[in-house]
N, C-alpha and C. Protein backbone atom coordinates (compact mmCIF):
# COMPACT_ATOMS: atom_id res chain seq x y z
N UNK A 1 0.84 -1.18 0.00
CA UNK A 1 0.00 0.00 0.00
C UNK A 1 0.88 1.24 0.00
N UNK A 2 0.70 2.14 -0.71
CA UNK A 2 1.25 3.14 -0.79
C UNK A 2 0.83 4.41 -0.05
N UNK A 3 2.04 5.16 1.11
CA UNK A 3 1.68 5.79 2.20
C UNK A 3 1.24 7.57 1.39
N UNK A 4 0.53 7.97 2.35
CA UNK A 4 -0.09 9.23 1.90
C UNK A 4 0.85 10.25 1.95
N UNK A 5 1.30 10.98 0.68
CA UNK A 5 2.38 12.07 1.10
C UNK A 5 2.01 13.65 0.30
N UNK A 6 2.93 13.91 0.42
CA UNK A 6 2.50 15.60 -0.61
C UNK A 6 2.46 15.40 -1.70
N UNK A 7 3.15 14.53 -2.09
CA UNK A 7 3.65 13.79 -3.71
C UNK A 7 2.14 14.00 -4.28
N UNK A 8 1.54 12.51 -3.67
CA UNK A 8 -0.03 12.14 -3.83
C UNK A 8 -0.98 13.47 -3.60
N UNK A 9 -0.69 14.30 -2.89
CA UNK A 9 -1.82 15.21 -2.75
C UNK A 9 -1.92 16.19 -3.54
N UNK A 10 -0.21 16.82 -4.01
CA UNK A 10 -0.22 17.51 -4.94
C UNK A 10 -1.02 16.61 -6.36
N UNK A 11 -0.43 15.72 -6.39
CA UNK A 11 -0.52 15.06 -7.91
C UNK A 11 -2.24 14.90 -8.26
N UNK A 12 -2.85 14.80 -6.86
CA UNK A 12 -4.32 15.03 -7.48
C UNK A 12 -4.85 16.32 -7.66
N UNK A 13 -4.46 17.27 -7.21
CA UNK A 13 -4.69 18.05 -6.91
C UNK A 13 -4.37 19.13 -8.72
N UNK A 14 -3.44 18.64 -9.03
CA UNK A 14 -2.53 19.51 -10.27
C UNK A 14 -3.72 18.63 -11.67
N UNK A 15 -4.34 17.39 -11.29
CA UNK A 15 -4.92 16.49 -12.41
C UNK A 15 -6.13 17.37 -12.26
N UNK A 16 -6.67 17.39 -11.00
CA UNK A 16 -8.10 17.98 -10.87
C UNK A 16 -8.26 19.47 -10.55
N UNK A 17 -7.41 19.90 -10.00
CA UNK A 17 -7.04 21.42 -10.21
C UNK A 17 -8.02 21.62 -8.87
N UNK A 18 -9.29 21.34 -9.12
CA UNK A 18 -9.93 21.69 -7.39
C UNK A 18 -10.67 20.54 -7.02
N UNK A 19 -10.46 20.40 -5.50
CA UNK A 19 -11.29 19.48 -5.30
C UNK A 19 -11.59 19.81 -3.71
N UNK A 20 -13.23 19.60 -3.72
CA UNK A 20 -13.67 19.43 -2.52
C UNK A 20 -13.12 18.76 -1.24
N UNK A 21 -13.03 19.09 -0.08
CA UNK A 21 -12.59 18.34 0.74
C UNK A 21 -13.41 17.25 0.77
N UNK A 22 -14.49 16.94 0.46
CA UNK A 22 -15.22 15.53 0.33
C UNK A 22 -14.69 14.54 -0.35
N UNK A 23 -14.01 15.09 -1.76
CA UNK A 23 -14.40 14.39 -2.82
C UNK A 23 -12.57 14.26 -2.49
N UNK A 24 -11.50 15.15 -2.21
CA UNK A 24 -9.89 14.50 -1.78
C UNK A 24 -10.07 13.56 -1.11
N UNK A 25 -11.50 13.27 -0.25
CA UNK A 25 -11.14 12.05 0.66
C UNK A 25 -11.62 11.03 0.30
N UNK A 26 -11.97 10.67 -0.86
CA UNK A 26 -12.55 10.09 -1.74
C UNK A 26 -11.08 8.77 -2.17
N UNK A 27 -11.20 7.70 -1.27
CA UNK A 27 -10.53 6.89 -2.23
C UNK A 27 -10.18 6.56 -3.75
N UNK A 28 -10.35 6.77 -4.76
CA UNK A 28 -10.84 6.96 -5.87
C UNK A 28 -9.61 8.42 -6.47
N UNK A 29 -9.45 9.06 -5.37
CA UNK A 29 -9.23 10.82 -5.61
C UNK A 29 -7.70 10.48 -5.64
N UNK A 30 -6.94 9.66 -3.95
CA UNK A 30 -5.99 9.48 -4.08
C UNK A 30 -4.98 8.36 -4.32
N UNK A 31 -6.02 7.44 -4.55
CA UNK A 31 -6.05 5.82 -5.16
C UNK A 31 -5.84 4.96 -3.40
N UNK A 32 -6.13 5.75 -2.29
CA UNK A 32 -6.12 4.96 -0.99
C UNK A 32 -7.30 5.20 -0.04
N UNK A 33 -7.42 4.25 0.90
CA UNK A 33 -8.33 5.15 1.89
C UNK A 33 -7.47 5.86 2.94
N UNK A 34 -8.11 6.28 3.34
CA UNK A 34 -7.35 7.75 3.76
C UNK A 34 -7.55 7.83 5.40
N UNK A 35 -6.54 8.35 6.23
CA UNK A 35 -6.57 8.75 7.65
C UNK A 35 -6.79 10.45 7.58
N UNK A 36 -8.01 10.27 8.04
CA UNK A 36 -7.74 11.88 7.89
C UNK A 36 -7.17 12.83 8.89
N UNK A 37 -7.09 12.19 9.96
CA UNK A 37 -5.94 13.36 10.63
C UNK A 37 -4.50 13.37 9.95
N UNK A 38 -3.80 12.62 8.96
CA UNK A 38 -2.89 12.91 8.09
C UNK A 38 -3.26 13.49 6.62
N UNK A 39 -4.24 13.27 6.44
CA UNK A 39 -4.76 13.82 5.37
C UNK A 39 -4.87 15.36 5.32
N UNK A 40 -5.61 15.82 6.71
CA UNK A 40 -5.23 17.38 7.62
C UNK A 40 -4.19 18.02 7.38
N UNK A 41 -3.18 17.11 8.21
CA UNK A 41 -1.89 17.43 8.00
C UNK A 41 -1.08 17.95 6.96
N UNK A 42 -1.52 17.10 6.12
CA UNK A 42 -0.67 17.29 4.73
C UNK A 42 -1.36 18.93 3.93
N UNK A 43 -2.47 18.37 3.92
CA UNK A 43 -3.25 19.94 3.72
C UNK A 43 -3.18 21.33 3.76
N UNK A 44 -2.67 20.89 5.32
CA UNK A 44 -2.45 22.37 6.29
C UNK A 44 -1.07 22.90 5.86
N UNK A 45 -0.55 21.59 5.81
CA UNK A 45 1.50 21.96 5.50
C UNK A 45 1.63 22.49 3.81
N UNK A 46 0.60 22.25 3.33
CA UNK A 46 0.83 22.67 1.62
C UNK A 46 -0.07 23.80 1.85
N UNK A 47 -0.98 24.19 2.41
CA UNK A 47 -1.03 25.70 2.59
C UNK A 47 -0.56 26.35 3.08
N UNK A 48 0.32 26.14 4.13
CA UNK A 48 1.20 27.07 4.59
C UNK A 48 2.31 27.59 3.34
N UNK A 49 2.59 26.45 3.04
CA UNK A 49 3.77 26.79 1.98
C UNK A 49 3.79 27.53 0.78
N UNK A 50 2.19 27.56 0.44
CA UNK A 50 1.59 28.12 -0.50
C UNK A 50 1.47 27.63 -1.94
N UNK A 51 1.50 26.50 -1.63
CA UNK A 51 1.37 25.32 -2.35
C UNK A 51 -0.25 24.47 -3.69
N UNK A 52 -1.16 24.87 -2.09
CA UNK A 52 -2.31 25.17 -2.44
C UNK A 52 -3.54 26.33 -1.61
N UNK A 53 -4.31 26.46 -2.12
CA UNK A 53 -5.23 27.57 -1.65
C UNK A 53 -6.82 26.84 -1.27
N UNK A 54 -7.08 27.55 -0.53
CA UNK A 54 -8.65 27.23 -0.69
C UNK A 54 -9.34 28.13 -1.19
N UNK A 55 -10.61 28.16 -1.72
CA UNK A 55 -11.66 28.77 -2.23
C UNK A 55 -12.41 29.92 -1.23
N UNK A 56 -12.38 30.77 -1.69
CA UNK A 56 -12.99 31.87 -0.32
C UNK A 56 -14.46 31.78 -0.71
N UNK A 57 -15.16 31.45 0.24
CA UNK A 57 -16.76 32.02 0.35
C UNK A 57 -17.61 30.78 -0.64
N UNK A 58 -16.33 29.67 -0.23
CA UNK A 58 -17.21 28.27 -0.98
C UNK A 58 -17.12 27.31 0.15
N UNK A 59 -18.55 26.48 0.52
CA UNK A 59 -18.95 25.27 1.04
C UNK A 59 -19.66 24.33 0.02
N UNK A 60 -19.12 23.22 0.49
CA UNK A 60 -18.11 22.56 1.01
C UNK A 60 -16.70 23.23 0.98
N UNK A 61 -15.84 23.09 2.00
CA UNK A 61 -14.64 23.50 1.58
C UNK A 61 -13.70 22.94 0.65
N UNK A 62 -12.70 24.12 -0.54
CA UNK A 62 -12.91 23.38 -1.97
C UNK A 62 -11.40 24.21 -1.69
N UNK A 63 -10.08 23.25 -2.28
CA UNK A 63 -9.05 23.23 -2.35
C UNK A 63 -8.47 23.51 -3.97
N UNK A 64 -7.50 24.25 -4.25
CA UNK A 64 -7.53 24.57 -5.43
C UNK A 64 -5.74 24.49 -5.56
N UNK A 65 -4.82 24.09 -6.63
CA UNK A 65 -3.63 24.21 -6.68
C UNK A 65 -3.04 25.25 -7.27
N UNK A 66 -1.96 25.97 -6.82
CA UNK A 66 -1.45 27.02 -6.85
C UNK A 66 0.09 26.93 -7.79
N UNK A 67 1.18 27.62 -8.75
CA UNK A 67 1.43 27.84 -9.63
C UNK A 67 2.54 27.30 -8.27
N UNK A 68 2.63 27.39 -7.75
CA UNK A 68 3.68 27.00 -7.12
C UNK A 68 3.74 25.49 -6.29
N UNK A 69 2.79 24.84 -6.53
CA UNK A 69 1.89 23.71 -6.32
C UNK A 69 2.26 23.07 -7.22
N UNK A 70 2.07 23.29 -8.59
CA UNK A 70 2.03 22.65 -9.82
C UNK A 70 3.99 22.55 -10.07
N UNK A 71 4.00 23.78 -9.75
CA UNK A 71 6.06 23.63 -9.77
C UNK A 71 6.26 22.69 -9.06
N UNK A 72 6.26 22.76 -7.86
CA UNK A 72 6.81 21.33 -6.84
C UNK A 72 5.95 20.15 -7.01
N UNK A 73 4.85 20.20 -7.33
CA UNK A 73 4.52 18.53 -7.74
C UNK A 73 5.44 18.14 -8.92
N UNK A 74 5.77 19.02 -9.76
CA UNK A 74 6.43 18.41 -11.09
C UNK A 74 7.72 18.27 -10.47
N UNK A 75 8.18 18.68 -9.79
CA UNK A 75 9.92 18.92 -9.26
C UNK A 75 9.69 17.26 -9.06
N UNK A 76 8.69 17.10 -7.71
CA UNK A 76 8.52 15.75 -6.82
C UNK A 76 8.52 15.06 -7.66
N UNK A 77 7.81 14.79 -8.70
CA UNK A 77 7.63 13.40 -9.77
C UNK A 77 9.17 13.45 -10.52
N UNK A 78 9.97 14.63 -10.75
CA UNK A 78 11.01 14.24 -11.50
C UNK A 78 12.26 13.37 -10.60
N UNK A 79 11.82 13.67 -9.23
CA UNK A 79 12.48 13.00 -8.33
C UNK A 79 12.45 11.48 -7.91
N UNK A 80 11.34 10.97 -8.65
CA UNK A 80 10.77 9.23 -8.06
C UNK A 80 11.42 8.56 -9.11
């Protein structure tokens, strides 16, 4: 099984460009089922970084990837 990292979160995130916090936790979204207090985690740490953004003045809360998101997911994949 393959563990949940930024790699994976970016990489769905850059395919789907936004996605609901429902629908990221969506097995299917990151090809696992998911812990979501690491799922949080990872979240919180790629917004800090500015990595990704959320949607202002949208519910469900809706996650969107950022130009600098899309740079370091591609960096990460040239790295595997």
């Amino acid at each position: 099984m393959t563990n949940l990292n930024r790699t994976e979160v970016l990489n769905s995130l850059i395919k789907h460009e936004t996605l609901t916090i429902l629908n990221i936790r969506k097995p299917e979204n990151l090809g696992m089922v998911l812990n979501n207090n690491h799922l949080n985690f990872l979240l919180n740490e790629l917004m800090e970084s500015g990595h990704i953004e959320t949607l202002n003045g949208v519910t469900p809360l809706t996650y969107t990837i950022t130009n600098k998101g899309i740079a370091e997911g591609e960096r990460l994949n040239d790295n595997i």
